[in-house]
Protein backbone atom coordinates (compact mmCIF):
# COMPACT_ATOMS: atom_id res chain seq x y z
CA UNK A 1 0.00 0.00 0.00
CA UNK A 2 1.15 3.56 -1.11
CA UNK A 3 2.13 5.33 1.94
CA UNK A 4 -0.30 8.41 2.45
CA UNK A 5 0.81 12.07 2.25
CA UNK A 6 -0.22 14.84 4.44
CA UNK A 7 -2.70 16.25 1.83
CA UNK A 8 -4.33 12.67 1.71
CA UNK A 9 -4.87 12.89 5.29
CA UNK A 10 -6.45 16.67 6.56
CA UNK A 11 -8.01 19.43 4.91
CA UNK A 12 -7.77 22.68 4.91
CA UNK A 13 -11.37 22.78 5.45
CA UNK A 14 -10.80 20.59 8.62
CA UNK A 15 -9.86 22.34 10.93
CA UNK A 16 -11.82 20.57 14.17
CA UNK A 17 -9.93 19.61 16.76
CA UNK A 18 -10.64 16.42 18.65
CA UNK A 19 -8.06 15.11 20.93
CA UNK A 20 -5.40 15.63 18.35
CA UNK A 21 -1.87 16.23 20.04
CA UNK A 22 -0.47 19.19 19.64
CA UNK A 23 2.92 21.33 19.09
CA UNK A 24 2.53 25.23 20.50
CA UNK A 25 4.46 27.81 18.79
CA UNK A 26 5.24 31.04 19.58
CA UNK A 27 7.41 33.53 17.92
CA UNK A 28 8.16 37.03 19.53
CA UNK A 29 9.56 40.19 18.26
CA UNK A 30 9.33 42.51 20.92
CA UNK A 31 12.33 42.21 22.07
CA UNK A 32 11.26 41.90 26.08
CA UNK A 33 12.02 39.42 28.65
CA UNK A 34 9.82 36.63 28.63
CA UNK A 35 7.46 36.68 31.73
CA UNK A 36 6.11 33.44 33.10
CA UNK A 37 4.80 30.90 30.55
CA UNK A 38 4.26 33.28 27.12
CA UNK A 39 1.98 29.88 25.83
CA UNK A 40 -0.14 29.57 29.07
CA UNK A 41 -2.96 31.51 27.14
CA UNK A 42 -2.35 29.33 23.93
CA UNK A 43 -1.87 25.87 25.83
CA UNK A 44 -5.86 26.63 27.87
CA UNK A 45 -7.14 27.71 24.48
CA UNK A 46 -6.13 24.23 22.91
CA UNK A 47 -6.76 22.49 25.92
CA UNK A 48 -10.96 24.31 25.45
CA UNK A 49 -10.72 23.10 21.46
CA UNK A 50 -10.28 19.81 23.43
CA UNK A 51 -6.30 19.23 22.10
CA UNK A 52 -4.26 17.48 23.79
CA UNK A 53 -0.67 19.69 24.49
CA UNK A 54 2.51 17.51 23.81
CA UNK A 55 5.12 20.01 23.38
CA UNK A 56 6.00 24.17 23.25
CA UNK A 57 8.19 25.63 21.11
CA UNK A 58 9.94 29.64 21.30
CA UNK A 59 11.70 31.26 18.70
CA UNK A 60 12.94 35.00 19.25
CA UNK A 61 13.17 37.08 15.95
CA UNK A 62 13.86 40.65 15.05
CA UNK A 63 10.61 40.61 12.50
CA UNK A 64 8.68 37.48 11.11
CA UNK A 65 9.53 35.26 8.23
CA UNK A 66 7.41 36.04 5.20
CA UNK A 67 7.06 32.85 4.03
CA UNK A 68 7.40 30.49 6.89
CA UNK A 69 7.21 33.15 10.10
CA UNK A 70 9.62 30.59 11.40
CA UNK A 71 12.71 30.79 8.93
CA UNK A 72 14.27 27.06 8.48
CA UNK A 73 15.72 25.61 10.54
CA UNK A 74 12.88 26.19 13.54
CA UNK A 75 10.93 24.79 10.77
CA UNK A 76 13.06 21.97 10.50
CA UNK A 77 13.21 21.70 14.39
CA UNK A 78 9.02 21.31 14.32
CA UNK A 79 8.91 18.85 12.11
CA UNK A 80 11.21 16.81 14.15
CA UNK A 81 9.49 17.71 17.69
CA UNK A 82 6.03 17.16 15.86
CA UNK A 83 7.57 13.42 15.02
CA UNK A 84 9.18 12.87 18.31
CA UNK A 85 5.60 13.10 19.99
CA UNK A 86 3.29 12.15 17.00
CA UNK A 87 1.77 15.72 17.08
CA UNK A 88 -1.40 15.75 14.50
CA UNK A 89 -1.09 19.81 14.44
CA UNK A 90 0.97 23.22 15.07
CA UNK A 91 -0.95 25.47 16.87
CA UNK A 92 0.67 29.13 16.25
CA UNK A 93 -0.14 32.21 18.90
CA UNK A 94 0.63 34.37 15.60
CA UNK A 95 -1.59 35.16 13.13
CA UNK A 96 -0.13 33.46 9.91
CA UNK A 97 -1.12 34.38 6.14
CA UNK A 98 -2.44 31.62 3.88
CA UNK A 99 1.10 31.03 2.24
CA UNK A 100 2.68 30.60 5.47
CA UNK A 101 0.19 28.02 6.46
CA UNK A 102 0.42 26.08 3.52
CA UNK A 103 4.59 26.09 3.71
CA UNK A 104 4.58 25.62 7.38
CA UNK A 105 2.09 22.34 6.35
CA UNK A 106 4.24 21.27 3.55
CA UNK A 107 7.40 20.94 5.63
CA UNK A 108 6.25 19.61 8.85
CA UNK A 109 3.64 17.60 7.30
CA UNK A 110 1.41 18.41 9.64
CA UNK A 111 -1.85 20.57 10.03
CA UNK A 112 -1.25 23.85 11.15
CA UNK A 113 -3.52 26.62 12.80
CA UNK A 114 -2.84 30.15 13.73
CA UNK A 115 -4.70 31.57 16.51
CA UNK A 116 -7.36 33.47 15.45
CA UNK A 117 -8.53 29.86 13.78
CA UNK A 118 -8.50 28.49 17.16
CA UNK A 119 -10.56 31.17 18.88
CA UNK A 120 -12.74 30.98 15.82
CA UNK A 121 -13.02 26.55 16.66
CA UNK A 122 -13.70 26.79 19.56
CA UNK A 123 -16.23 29.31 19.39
CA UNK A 124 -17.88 27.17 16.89
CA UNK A 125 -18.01 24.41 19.11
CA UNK A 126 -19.84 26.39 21.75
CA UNK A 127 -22.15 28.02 19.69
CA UNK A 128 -25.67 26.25 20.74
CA UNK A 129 -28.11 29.06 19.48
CA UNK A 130 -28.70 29.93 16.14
CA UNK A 131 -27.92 33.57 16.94
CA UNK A 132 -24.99 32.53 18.12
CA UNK A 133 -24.37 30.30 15.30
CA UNK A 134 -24.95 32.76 12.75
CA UNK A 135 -22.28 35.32 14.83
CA UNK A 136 -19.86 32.90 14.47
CA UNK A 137 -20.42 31.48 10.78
CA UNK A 138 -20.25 35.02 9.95
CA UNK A 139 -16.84 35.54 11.70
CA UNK A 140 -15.57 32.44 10.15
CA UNK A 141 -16.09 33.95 6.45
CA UNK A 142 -15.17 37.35 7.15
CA UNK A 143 -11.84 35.60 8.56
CA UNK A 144 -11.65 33.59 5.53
CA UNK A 145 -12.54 35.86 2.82
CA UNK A 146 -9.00 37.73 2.34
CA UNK A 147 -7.36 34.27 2.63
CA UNK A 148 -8.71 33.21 -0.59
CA UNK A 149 -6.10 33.87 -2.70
CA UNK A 150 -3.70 31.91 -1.07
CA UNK A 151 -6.07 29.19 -0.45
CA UNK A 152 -6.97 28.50 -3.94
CA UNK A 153 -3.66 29.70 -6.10
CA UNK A 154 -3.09 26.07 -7.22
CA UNK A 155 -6.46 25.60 -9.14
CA UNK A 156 -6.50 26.35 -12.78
CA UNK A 157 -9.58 27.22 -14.58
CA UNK A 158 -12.66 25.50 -14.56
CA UNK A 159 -12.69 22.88 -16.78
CA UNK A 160 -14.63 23.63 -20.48
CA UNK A 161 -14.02 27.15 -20.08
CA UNK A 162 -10.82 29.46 -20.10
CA UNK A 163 -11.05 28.78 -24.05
CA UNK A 164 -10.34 24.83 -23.64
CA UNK A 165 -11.33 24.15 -27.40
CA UNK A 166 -9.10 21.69 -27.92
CA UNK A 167 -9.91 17.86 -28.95
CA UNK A 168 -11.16 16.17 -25.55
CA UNK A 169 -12.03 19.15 -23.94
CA UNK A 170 -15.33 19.22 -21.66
CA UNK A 171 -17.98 21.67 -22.34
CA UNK A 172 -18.97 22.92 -25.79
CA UNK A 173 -21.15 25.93 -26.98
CA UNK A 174 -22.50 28.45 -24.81
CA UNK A 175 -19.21 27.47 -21.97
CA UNK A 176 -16.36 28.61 -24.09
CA UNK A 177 -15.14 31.76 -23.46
CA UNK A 178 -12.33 33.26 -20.99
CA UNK A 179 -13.92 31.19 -18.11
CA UNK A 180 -13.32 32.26 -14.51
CA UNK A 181 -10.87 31.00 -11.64
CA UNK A 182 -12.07 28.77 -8.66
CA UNK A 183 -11.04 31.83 -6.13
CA UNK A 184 -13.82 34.12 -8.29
CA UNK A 185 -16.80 31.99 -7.78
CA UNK A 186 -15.63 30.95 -4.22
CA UNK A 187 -15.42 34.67 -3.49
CA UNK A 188 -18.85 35.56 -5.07
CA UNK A 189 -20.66 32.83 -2.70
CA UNK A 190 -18.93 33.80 0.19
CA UNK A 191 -20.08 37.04 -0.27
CA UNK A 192 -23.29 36.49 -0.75
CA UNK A 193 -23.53 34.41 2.27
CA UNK A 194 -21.75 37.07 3.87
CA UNK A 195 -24.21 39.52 3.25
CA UNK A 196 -26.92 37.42 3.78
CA UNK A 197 -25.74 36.57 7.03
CA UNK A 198 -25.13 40.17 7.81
CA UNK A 199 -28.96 41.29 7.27
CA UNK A 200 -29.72 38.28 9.49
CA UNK A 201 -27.53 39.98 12.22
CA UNK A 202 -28.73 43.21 11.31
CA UNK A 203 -32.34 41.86 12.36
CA UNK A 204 -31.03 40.22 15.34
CA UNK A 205 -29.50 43.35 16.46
CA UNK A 206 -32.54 45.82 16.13
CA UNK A 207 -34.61 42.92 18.10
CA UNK A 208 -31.71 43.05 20.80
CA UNK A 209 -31.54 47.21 20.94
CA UNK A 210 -35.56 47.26 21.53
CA UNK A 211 -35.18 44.62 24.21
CA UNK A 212 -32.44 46.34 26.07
CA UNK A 213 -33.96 50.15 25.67
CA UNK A 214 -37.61 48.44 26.73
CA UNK A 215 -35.60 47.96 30.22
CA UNK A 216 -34.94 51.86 30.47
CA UNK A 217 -36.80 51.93 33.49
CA UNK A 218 -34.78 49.57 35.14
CA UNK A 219 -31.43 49.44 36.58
CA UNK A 220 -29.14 47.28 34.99
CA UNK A 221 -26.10 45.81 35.40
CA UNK A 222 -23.64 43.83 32.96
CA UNK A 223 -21.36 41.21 34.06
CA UNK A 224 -17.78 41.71 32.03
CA UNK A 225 -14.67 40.05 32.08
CA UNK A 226 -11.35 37.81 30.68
CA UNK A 227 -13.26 34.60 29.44
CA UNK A 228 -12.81 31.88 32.65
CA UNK A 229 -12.72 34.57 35.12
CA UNK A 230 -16.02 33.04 36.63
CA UNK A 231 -18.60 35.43 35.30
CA UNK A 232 -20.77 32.15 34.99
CA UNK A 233 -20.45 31.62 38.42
CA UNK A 234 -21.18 34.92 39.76
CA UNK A 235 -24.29 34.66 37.52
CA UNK A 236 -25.47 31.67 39.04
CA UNK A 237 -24.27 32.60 42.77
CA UNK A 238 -26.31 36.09 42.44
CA UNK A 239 -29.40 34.66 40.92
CA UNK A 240 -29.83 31.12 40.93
CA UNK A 241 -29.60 31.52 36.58
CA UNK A 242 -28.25 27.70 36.54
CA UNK A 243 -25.80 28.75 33.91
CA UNK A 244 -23.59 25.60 32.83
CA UNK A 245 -19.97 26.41 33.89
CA UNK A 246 -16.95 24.68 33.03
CA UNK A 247 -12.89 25.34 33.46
CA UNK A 248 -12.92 26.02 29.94
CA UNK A 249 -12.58 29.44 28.21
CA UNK A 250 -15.50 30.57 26.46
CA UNK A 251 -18.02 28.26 28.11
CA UNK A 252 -20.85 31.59 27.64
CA UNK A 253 -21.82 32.79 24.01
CA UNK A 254 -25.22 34.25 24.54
CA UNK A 255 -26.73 36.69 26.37
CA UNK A 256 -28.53 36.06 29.67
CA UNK A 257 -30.41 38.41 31.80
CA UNK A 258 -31.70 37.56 35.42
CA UNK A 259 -33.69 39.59 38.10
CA UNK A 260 -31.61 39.97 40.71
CA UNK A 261 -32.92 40.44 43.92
CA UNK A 262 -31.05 42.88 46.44
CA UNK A 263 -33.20 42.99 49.55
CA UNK A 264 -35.45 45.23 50.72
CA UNK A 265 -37.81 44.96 47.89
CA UNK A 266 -35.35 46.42 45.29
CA UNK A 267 -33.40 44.77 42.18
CA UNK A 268 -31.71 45.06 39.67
CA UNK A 269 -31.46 43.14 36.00
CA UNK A 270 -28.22 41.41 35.70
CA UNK A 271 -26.98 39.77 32.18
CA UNK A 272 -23.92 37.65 31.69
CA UNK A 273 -21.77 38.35 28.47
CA UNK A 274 -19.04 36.64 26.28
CA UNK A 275 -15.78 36.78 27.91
CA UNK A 276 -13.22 38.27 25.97
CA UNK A 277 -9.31 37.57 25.58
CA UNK A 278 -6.09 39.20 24.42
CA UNK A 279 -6.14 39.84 21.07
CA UNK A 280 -9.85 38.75 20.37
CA UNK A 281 -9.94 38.50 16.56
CA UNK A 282 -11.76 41.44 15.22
CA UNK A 283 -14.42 39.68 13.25
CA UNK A 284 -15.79 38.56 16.32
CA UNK A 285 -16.23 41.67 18.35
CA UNK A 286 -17.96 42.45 15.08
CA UNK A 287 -20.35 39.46 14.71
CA UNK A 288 -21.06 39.58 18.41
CA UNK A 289 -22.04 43.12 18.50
CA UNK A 290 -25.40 42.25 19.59
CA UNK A 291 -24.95 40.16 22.00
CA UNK A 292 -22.56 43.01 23.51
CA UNK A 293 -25.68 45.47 23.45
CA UNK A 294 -26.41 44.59 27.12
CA UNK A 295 -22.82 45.98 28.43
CA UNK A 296 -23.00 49.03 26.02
CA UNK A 297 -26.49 50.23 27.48
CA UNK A 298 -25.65 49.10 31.27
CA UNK A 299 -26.35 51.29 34.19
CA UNK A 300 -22.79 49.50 35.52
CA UNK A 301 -20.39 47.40 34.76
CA UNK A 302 -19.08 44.51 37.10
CA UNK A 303 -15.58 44.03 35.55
CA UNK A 304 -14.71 40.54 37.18
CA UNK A 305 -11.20 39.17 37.20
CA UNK A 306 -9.63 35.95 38.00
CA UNK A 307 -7.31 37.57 40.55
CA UNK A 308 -5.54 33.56 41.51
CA UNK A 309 -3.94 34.10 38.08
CA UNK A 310 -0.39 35.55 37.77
CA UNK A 311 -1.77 37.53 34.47
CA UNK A 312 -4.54 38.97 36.17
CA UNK A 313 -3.29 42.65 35.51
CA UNK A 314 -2.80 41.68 31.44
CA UNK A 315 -6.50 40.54 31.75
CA UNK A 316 -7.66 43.93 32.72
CA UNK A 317 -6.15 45.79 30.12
CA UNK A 318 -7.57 43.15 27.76
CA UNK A 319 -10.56 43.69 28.58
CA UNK A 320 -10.62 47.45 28.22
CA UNK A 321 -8.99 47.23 25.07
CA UNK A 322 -12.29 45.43 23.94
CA UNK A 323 -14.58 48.30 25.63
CA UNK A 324 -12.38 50.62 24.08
CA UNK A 325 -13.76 49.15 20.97
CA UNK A 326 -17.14 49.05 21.91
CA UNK A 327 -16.99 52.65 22.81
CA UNK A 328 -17.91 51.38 26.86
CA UNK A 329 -14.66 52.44 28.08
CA UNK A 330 -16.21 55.18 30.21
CA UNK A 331 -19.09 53.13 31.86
CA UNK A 332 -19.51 53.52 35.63
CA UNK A 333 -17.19 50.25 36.53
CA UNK A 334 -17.13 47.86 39.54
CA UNK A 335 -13.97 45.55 39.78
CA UNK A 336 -14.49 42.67 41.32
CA UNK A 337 -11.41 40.38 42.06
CA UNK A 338 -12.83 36.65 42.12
CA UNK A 339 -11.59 33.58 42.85
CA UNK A 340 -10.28 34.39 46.71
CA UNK A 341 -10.61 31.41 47.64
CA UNK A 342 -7.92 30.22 45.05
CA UNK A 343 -5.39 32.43 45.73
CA UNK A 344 -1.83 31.57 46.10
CA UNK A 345 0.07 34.28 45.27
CA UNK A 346 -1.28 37.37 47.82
CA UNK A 347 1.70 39.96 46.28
CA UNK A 348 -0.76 39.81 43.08
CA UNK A 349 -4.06 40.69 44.67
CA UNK A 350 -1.81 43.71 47.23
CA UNK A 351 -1.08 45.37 43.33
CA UNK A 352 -4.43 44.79 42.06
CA UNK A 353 -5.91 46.85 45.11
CA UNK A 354 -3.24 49.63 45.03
CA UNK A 355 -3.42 49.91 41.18
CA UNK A 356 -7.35 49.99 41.57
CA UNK A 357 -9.11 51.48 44.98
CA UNK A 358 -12.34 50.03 45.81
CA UNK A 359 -11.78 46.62 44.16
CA UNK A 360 -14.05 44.04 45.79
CA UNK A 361 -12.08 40.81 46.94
CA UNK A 362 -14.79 38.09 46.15
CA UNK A 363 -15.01 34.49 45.51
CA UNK A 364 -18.21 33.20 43.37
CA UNK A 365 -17.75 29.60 44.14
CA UNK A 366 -17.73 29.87 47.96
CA UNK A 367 -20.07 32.98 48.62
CA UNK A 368 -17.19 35.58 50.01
CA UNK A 369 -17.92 38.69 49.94
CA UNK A 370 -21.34 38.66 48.29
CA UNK A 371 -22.76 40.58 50.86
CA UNK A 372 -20.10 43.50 50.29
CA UNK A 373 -21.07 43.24 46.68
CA UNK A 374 -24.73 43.65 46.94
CA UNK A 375 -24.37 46.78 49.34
CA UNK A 376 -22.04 48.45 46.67
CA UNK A 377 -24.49 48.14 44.01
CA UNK A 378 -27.54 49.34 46.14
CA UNK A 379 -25.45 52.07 46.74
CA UNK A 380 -24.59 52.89 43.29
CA UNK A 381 -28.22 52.31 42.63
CA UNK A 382 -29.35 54.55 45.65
CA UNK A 383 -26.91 57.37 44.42
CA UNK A 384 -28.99 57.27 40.96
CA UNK A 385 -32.31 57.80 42.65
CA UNK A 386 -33.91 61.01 43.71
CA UNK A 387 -36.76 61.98 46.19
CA UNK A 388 -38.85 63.92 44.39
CA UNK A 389 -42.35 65.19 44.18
CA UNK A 390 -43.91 65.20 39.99
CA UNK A 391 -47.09 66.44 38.95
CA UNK A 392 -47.79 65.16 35.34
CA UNK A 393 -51.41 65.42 33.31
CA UNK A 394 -54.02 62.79 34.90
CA UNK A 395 -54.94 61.14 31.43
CA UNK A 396 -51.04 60.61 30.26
CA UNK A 397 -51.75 56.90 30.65
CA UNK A 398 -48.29 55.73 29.17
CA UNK A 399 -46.11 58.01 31.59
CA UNK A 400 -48.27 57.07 34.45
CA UNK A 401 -47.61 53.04 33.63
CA UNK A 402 -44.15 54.03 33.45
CA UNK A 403 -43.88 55.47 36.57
CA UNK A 404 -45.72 52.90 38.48
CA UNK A 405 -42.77 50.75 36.48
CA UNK A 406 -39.79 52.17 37.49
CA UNK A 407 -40.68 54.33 40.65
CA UNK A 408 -41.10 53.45 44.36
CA UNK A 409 -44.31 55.70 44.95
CA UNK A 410 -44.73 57.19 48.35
CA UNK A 411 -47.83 59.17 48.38
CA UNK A 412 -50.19 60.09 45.67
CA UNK A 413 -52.61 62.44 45.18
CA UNK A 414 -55.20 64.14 42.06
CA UNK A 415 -55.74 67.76 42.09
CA UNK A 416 -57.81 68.50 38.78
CA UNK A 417 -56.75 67.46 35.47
CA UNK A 418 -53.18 66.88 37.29
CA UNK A 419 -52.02 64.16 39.26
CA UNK A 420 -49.58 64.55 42.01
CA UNK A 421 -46.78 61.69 43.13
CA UNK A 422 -44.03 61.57 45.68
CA UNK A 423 -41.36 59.18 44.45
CA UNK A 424 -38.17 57.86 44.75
CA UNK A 425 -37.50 57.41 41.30
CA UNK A 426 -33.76 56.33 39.27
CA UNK A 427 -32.00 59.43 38.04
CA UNK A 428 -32.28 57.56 34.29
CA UNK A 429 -35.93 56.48 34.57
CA UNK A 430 -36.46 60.52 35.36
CA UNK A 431 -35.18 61.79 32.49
CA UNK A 432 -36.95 59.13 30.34
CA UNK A 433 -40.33 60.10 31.94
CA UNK A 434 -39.43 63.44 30.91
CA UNK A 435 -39.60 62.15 27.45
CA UNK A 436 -42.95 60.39 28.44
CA UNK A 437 -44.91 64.30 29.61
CA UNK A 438 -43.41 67.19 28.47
CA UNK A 439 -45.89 68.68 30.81
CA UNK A 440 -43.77 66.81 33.77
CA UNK A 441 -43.54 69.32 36.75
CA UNK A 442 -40.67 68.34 39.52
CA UNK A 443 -40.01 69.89 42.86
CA UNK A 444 -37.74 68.18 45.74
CA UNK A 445 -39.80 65.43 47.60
CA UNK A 446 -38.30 66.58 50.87
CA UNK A 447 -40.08 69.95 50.63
């Protein structure tokens, strides 16, 4: 039997990963002194894609390779660690081109992925929606798009056309003519699909924007944070959501909102978000735009962090490069440093609290400080209300249903065509009512 080749074996269109073994690589340019473990990130991310790690690999370089990123003889050094341990794959933390992919394959003879793929896998694999699947198909071919030309640059021209009139040729009249590549009809249905996928979205995310602006009256919160920092957790500790949660990254892809109750009557509506990462791949923060409606119109942010790990201060800024790019960068923000009860390392969490004041110390899983976190936000949420007294026309129906919505009423009272209420009422739900009767009248309650 004729011994198989790498192409006989994988695709290029196969890029699931189930319990393959796998070689990390990482290449750096920056010239800095490597800090811990530079493929920790990589090594949980192919552990989540369900991999199996078998060996790392660092190469140093002034600037990348541009065919190989590598150069070589690291290439040549792959291929024989990818041997040594029967490695299926290459996983890459670099972004790679096409070309480089497909010479990295050809001399390690192995299948190769850079990291944006893997992100992009695994995200696939958790997508259980079909808003969520349609967020991530439509990352996938935005991803893929560009990389067309250097998938396809081996095909020739269809057969029958590109003016094949030669004895033997296939097609005949009406299919002769100057014919067009592989790449141009691959690029014409992914755009269409693209497109298609986009007005989908589009839909999804008008649907989304009404949902989240028909809870103007109420105070919300939005749970942020690295993916695996235990926003899942919190969810589930706070309300009793019964969120699945794993010690995997990106367990959470949709959306969920809960009621959560504070005490004394009041609550708030809390919603659970995808976590983010270093260098999320663009297309995705894209796609997902919907689903990260809730955090853009939240009264507050709960910024959670897993502060047991060592990169808990890279995490951060991670994640506020992403609001930065959601234009949330300026949200009132609640930092919330989980996982106490995992802690190890107590010279990480004394910087986290002198680089941020009023960081809450918290651990999801066991309950600790819970109770300090609940009195913060009813004191964020008590800062936001006012006292006040508002006389607003009698047969204004729809501002009177919103007020007995969003207000706590304290007395009430009809004097003519006017009626009269003493409230405590959110600062936002006031200037929303305000929208409601231009009539409104307000004097201070405590008059």
């Amino acid at each position: 039997m004729a011994k198989s080749t790498f192409a006989d074996r994988t695709s290029r269109t196969d890029l699931a990963v189930e319990r393959e073994r796998a070689v990390l690589v990482g290449v750096i340019t920056d010239g800095r002194p490597l800090a811990g473990d530079p493929l920790a990130e990589l090594a949980e991310l192919a552990r989540s894609a369900n991999a199996i790690v078998v060996d790392r690999a660092i190469q140093r370089r002034r600037s990348y390779d541009a065919a190989t990123c590598v150069g070589k003889g690291k290439l040549e050094e792959l291929r024989q660690r990818a041997d040594a341990h029967a490695a299926d794959l290459i996983i890459f933390d670099n972004d790679l081109s096409p070309s480089q992919i497909r010479e990295i394959e050809k001399a390690t003879e192995r299948k190769v992925l850079d990291r944006s793929e893997l992100i992009l896998d695994i995200f696939a694999s958790r997508a259980r929606t079909s808003e969520a699947r349609l967020q991530v198909e439509l990352a996938q071919l935005e991803y893929t798009a560009p990389r067309l030309r250097g998938m396809w640059t081996h095909l020739e021209r269809i057969a029958g056309a590109g003016g094949a009139g030669g004895a033997g040729s296939v097609g005949g009249i009406g299919t002769r003519g100057p014919g067009e590549r592989q790449i141009e009809i691959d690029r014409r249905i992914v755009a269409k699909r693209v497109a298609r996928l986009r007005r989908k979205l589009a839909a999804i995310d008008r649907r989304r924007l009404r949902e989240v602006q028909a809870r103007r009256g109420q105070f919300t919160v939005s749970l942020v944070g690295y993916t695996n920092a235990g926003k899942s957790t919190l969810m589930n500790a706070l309300t009793g959501a019964g969120v699945r949660t794993e010690d995997r990254l990106f367990m959470t892809l949709d959306t969920l909102t809960r009621k959560w109750e504070l005490g004394g009557g009041r609550s708030v509506l809390l919603s659970d978000t995808v976590g983010f990462i270093r260098n999320l791949p663009h297309h995705l923060v894209a796609s997902f735009h919907a689903t990260l409606q809730e955090a853009l119109h939240a009264d507050l942010l709960l910024h959670v962090v897993d502060a047991a790990s060592p990169d808990a201060l890279e995490q951060i800024e991670a994640v506020r490069d992403v609001l930065r790019g959601l234009e949330a960068e300026h949200k009132p923000t609640l930092l919330l440093l989980n996982k106490a009860d995992a802690i190890r390392d107590e010279a990480i969490v004394t910087i986290l609290r002198r680089n941020h004041p009023g960081a809450l110390l918290i651990s999801a899983r066991t309950g600790t400080g819970l109770d300090d976190l609940r009195v913060a936000v009813e004191q964020r949420l008590a800062g936001q209300r006012r006292d006040v007294e508002l006389t607003l026309p009698a047969r204004n129906g729809r501002a009177l249903s919103f007020l007995e919505r969003t207000a706590e009423i304290l007395e009430r009272r009809y004097e003519d065509r006017w009626a009269v209420f003493r409230v405590i009422i959110p600062e936002h739900a006031l200037r929303d009512l305000r929208r409601l009767a231009p009539a409104l009248r307000c004097g201070d309650g405590s008059a």
